[in-house]
PDB file of N, CA and C in Angstrom:
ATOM      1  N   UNK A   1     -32.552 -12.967  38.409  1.00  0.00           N
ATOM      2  CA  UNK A   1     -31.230 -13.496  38.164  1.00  0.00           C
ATOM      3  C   UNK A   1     -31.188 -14.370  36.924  1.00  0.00           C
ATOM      4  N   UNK A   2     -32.034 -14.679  36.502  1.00  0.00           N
ATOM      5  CA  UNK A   2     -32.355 -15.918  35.348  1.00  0.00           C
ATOM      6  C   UNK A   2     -32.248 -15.078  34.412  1.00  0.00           C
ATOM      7  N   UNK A   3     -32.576 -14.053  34.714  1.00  0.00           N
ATOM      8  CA  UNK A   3     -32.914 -13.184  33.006  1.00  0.00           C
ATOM      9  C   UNK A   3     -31.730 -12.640  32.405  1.00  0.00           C
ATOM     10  N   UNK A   4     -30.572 -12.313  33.627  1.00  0.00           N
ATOM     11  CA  UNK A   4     -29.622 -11.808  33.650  1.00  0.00           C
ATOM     12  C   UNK A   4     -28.608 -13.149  32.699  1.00  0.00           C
ATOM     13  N   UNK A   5     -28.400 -14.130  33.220  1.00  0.00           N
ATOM     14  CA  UNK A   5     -27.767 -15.378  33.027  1.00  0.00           C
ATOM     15  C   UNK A   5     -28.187 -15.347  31.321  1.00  0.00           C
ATOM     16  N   UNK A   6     -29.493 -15.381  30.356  1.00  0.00           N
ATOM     17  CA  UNK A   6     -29.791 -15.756  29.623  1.00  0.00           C
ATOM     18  C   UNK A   6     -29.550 -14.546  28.219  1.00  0.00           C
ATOM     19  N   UNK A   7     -29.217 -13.161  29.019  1.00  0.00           N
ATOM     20  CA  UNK A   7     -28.660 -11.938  28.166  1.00  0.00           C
ATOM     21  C   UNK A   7     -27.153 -12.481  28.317  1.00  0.00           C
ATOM     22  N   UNK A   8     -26.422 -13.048  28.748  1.00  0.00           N
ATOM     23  CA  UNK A   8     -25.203 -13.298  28.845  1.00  0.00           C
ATOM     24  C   UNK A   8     -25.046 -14.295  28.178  1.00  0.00           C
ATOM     25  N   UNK A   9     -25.597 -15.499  28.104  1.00  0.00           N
ATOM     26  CA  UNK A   9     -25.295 -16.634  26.929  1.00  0.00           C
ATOM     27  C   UNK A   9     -25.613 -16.410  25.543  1.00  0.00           C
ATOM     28  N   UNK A  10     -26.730 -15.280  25.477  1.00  0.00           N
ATOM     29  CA  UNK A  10     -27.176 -15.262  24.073  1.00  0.00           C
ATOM     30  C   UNK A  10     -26.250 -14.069  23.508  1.00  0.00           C
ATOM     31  N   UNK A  11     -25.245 -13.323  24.371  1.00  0.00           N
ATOM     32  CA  UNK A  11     -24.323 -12.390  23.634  1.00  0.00           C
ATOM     33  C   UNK A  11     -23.305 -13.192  23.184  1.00  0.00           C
ATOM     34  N   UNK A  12     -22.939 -12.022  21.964  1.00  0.00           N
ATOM     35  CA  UNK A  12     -22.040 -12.834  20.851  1.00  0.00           C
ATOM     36  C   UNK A  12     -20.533 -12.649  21.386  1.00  0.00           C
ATOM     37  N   UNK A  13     -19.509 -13.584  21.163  1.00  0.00           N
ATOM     38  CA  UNK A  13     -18.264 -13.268  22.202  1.00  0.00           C
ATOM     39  C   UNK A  13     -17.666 -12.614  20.486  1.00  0.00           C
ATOM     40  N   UNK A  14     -16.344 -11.989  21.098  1.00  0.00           N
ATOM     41  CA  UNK A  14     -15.641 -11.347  19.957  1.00  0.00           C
ATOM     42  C   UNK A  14     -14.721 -12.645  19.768  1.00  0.00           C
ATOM     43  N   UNK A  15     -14.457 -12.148  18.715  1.00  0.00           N
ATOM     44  CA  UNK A  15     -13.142 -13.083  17.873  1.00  0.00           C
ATOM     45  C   UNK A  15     -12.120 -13.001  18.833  1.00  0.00           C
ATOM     46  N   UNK A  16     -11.416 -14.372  19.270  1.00  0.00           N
ATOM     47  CA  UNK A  16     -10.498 -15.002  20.154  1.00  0.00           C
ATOM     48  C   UNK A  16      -9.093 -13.728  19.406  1.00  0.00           C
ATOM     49  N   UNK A  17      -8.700 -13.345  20.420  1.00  0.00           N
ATOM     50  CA  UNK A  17      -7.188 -12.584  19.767  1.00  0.00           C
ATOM     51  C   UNK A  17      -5.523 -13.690  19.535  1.00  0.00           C
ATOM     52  N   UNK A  18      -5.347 -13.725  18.802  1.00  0.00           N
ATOM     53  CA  UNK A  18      -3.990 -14.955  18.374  1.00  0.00           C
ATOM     54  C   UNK A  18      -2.930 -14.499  19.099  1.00  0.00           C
ATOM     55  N   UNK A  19      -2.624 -12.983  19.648  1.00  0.00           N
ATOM     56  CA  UNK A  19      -1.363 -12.754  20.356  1.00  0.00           C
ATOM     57  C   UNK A  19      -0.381 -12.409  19.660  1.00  0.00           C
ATOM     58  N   UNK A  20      -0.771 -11.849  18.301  1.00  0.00           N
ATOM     59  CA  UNK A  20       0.216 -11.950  17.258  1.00  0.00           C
ATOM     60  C   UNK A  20      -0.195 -10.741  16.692  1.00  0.00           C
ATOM     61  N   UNK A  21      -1.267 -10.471  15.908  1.00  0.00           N
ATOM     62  CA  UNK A  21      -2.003 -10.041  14.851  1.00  0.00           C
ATOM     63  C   UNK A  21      -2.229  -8.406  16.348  1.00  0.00           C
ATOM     64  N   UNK A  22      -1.801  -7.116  15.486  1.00  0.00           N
ATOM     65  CA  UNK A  22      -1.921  -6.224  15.912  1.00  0.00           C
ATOM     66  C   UNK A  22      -3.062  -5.046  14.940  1.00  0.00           C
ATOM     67  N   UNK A  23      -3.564  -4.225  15.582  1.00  0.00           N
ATOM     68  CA  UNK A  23      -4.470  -3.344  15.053  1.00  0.00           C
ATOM     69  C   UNK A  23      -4.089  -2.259  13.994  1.00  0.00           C
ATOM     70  N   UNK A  24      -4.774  -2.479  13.012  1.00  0.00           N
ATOM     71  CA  UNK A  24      -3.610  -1.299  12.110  1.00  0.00           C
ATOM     72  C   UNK A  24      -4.429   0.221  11.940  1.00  0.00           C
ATOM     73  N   UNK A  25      -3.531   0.901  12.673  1.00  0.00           N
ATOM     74  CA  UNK A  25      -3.998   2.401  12.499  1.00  0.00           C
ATOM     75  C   UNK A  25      -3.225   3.391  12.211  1.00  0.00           C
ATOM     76  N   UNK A  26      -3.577   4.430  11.842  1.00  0.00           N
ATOM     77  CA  UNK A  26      -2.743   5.424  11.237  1.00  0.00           C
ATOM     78  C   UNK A  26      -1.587   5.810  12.541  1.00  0.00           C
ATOM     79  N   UNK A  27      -2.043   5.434  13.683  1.00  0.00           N
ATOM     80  CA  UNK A  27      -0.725   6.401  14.666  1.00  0.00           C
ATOM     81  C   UNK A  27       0.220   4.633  15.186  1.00  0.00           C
ATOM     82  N   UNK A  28      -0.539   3.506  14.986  1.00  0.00           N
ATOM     83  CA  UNK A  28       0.505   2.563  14.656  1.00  0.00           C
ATOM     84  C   UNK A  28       1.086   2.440  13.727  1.00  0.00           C
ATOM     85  N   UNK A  29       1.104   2.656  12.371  1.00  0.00           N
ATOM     86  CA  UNK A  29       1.723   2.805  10.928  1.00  0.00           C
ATOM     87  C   UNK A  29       2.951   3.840  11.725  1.00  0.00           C
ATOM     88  N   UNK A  30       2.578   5.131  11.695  1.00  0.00           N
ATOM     89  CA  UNK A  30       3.055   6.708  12.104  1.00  0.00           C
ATOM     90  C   UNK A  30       4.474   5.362  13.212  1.00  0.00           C
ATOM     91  N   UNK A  31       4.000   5.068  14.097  1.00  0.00           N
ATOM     92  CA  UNK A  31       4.984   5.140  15.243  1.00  0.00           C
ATOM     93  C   UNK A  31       6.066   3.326  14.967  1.00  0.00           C
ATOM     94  N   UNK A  32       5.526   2.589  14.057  1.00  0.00           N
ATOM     95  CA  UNK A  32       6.008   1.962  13.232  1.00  0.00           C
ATOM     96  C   UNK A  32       7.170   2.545  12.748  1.00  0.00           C
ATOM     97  N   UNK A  33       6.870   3.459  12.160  1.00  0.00           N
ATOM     98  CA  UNK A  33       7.550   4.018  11.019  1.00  0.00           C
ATOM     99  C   UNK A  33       8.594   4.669  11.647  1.00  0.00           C
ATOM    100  N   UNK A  34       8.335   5.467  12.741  1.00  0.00           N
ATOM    101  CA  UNK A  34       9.106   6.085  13.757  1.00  0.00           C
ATOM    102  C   UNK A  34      10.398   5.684  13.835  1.00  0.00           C
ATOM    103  N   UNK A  35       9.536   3.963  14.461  1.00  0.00           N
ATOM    104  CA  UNK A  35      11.039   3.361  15.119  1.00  0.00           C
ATOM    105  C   UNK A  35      12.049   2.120  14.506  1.00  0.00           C
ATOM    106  N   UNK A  36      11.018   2.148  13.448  1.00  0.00           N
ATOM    107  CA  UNK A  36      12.371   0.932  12.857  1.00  0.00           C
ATOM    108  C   UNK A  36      12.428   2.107  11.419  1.00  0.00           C
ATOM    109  N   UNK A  37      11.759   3.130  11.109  1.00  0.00           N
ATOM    110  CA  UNK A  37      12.319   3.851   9.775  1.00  0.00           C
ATOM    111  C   UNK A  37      13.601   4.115  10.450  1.00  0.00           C
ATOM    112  N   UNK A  38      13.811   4.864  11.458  1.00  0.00           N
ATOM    113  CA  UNK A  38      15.246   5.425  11.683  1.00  0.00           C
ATOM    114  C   UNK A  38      16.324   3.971  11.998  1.00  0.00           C
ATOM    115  N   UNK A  39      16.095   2.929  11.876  1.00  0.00           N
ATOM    116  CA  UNK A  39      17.025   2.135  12.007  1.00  0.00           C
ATOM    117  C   UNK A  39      17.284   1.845  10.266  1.00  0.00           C
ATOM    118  N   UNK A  40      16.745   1.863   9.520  1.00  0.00           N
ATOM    119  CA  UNK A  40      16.829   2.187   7.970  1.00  0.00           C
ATOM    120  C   UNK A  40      17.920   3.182   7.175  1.00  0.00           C
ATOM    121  N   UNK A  41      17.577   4.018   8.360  1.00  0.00           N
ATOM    122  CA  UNK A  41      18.492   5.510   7.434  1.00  0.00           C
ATOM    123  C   UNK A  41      19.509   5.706   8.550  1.00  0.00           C
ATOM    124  N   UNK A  42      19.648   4.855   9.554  1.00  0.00           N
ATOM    125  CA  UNK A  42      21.184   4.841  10.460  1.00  0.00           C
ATOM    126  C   UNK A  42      22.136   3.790   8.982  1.00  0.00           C
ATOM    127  N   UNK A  43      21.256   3.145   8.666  1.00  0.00           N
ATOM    128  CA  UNK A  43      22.255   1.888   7.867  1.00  0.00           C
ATOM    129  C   UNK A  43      22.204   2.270   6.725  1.00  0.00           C
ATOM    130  N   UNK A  44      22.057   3.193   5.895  1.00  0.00           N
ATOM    131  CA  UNK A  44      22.178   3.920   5.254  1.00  0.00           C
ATOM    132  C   UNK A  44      23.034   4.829   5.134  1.00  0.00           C
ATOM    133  N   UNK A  45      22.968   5.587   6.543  1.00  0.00           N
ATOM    134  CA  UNK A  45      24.275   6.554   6.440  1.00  0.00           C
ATOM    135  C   UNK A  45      25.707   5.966   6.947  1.00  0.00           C
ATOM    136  N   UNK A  46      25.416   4.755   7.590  1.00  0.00           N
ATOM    137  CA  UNK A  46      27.101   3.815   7.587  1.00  0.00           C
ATOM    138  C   UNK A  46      27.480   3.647   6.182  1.00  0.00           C
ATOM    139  N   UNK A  47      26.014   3.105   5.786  1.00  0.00           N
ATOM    140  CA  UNK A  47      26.960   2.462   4.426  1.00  0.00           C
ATOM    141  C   UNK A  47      27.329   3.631   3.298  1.00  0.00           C
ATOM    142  N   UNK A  48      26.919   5.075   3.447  1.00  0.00           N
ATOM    143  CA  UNK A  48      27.337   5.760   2.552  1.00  0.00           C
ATOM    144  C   UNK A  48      28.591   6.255   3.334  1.00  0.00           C
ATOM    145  N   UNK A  49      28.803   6.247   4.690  1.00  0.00           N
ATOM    146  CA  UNK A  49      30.453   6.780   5.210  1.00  0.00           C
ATOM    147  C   UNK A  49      31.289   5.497   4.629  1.00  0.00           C
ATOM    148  N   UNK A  50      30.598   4.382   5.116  1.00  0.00           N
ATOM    149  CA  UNK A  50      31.869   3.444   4.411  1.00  0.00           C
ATOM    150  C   UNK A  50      32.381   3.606   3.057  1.00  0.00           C
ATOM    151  N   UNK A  51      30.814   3.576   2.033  1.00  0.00           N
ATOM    152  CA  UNK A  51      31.766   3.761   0.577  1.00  0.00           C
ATOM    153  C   UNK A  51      32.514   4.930   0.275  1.00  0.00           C
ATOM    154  N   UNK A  52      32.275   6.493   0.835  1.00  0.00           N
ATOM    155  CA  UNK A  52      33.439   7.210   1.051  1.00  0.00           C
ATOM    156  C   UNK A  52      34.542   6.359   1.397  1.00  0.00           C
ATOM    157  N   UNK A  53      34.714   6.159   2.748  1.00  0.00           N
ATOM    158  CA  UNK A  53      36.053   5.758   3.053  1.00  0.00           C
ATOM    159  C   UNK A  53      36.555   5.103   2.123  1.00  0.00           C
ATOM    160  N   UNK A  54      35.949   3.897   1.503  1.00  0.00           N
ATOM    161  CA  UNK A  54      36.450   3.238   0.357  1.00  0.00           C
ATOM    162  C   UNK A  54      36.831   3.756  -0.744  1.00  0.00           C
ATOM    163  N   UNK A  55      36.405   4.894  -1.209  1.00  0.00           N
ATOM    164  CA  UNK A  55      36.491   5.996  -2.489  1.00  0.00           C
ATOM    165  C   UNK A  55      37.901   6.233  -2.249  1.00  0.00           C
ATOM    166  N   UNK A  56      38.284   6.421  -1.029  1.00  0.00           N
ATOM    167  CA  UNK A  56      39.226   7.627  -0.550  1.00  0.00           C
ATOM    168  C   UNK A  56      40.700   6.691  -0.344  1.00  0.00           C
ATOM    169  N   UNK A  57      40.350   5.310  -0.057  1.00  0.00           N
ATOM    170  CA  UNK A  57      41.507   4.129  -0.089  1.00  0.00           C
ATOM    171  C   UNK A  57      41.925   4.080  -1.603  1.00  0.00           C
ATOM    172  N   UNK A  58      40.935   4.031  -2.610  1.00  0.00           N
ATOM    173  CA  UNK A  58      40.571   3.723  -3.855  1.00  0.00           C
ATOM    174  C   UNK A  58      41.668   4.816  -4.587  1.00  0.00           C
ATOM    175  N   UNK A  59      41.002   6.269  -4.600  1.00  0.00           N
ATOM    176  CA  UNK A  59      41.806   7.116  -4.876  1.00  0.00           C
ATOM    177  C   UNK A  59      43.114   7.372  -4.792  1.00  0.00           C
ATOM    178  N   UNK A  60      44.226   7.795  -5.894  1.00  0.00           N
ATOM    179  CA  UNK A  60      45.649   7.956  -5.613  1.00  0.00           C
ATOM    180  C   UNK A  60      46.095   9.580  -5.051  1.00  0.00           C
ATOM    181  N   UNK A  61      47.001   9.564  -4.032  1.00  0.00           N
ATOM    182  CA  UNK A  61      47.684  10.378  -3.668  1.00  0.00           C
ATOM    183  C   UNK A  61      48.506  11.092  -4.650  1.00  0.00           C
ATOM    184  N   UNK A  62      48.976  12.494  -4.838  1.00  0.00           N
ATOM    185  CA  UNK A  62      49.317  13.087  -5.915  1.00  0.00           C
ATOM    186  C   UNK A  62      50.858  12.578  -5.802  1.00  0.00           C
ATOM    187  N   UNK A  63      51.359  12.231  -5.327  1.00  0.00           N
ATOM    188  CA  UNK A  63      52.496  11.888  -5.286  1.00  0.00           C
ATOM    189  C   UNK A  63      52.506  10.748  -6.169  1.00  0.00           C
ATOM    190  N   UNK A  64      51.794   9.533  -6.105  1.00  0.00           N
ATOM    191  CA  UNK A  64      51.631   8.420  -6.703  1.00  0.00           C
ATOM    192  C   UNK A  64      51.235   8.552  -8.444  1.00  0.00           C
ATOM    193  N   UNK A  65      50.365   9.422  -8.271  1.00  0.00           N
ATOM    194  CA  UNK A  65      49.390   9.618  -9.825  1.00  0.00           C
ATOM    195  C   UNK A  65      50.959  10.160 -10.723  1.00  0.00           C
ATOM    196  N   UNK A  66      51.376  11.943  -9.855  1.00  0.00           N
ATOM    197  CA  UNK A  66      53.104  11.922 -11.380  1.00  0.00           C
ATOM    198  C   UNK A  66      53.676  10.979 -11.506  1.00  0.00           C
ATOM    199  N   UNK A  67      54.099   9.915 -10.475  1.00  0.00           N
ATOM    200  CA  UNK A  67      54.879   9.026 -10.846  1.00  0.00           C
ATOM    201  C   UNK A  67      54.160   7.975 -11.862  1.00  0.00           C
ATOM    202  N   UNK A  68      53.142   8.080 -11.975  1.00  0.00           N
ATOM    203  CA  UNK A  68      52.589   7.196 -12.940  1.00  0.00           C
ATOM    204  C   UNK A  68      52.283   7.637 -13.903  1.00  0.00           C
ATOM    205  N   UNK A  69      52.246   8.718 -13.939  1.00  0.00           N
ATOM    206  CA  UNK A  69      52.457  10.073 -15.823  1.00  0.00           C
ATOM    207  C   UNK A  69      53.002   9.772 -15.885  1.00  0.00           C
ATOM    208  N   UNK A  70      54.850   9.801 -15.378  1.00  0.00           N
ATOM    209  CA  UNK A  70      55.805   9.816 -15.505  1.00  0.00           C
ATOM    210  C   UNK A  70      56.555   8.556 -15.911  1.00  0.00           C
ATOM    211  N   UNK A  71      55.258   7.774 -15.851  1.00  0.00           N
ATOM    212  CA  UNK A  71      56.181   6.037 -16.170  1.00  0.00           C
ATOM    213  C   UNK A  71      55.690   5.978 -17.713  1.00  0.00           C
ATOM    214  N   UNK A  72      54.359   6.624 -17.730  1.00  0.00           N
ATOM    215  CA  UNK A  72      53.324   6.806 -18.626  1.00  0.00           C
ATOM    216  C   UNK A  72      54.259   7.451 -19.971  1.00  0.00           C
ATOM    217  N   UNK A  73      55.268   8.160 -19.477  1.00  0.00           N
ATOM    218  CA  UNK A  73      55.568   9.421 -20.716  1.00  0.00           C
ATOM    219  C   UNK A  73      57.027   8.666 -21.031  1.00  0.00           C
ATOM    220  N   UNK A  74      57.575   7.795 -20.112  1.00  0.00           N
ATOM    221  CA  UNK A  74      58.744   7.030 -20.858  1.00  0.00           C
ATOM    222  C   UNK A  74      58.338   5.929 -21.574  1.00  0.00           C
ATOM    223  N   UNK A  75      57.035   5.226 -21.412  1.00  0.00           N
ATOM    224  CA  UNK A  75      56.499   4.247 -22.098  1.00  0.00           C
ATOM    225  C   UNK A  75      56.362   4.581 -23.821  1.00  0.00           C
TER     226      UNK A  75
END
């Protein structure tokens, strides 16, 4: 039993883990990437529907544009 006790004190303990600090490997990178890349390119494709929509507020109706030749050509 003594001998047992004295292989156990003389082993080396591993580095204390902080609770924070995670392992970096290619299928944590991979599944990383997974799940917050697609929260990236959701906000991406809002913000390219929004600036459409905005294009499309922006843009004049043909009705509006002759009348503004038309103010254009008495000027």
């Amino acid at each position: 039993m003594e001998i047992e006790k004295k292989v156990m004190a003389t082993k080396e303990k591993d580095k204390q883990w902080d609770g924070k600090s995670r392992p970096s490997t290619d299928k944590y990178r991979d599944n990383f990437d997974t799940i917050f890349g697609q929260k990236q390119i959701k906000e991406l494709d809002e913000s390219l529907k929004q600036s459409k929509a905005n294009r499309k507020e922006r843009e004049l109706d043909k009705e509006t544009r002759d009348y503004l030749d038309s103010l254009k050509d008495k000027l």
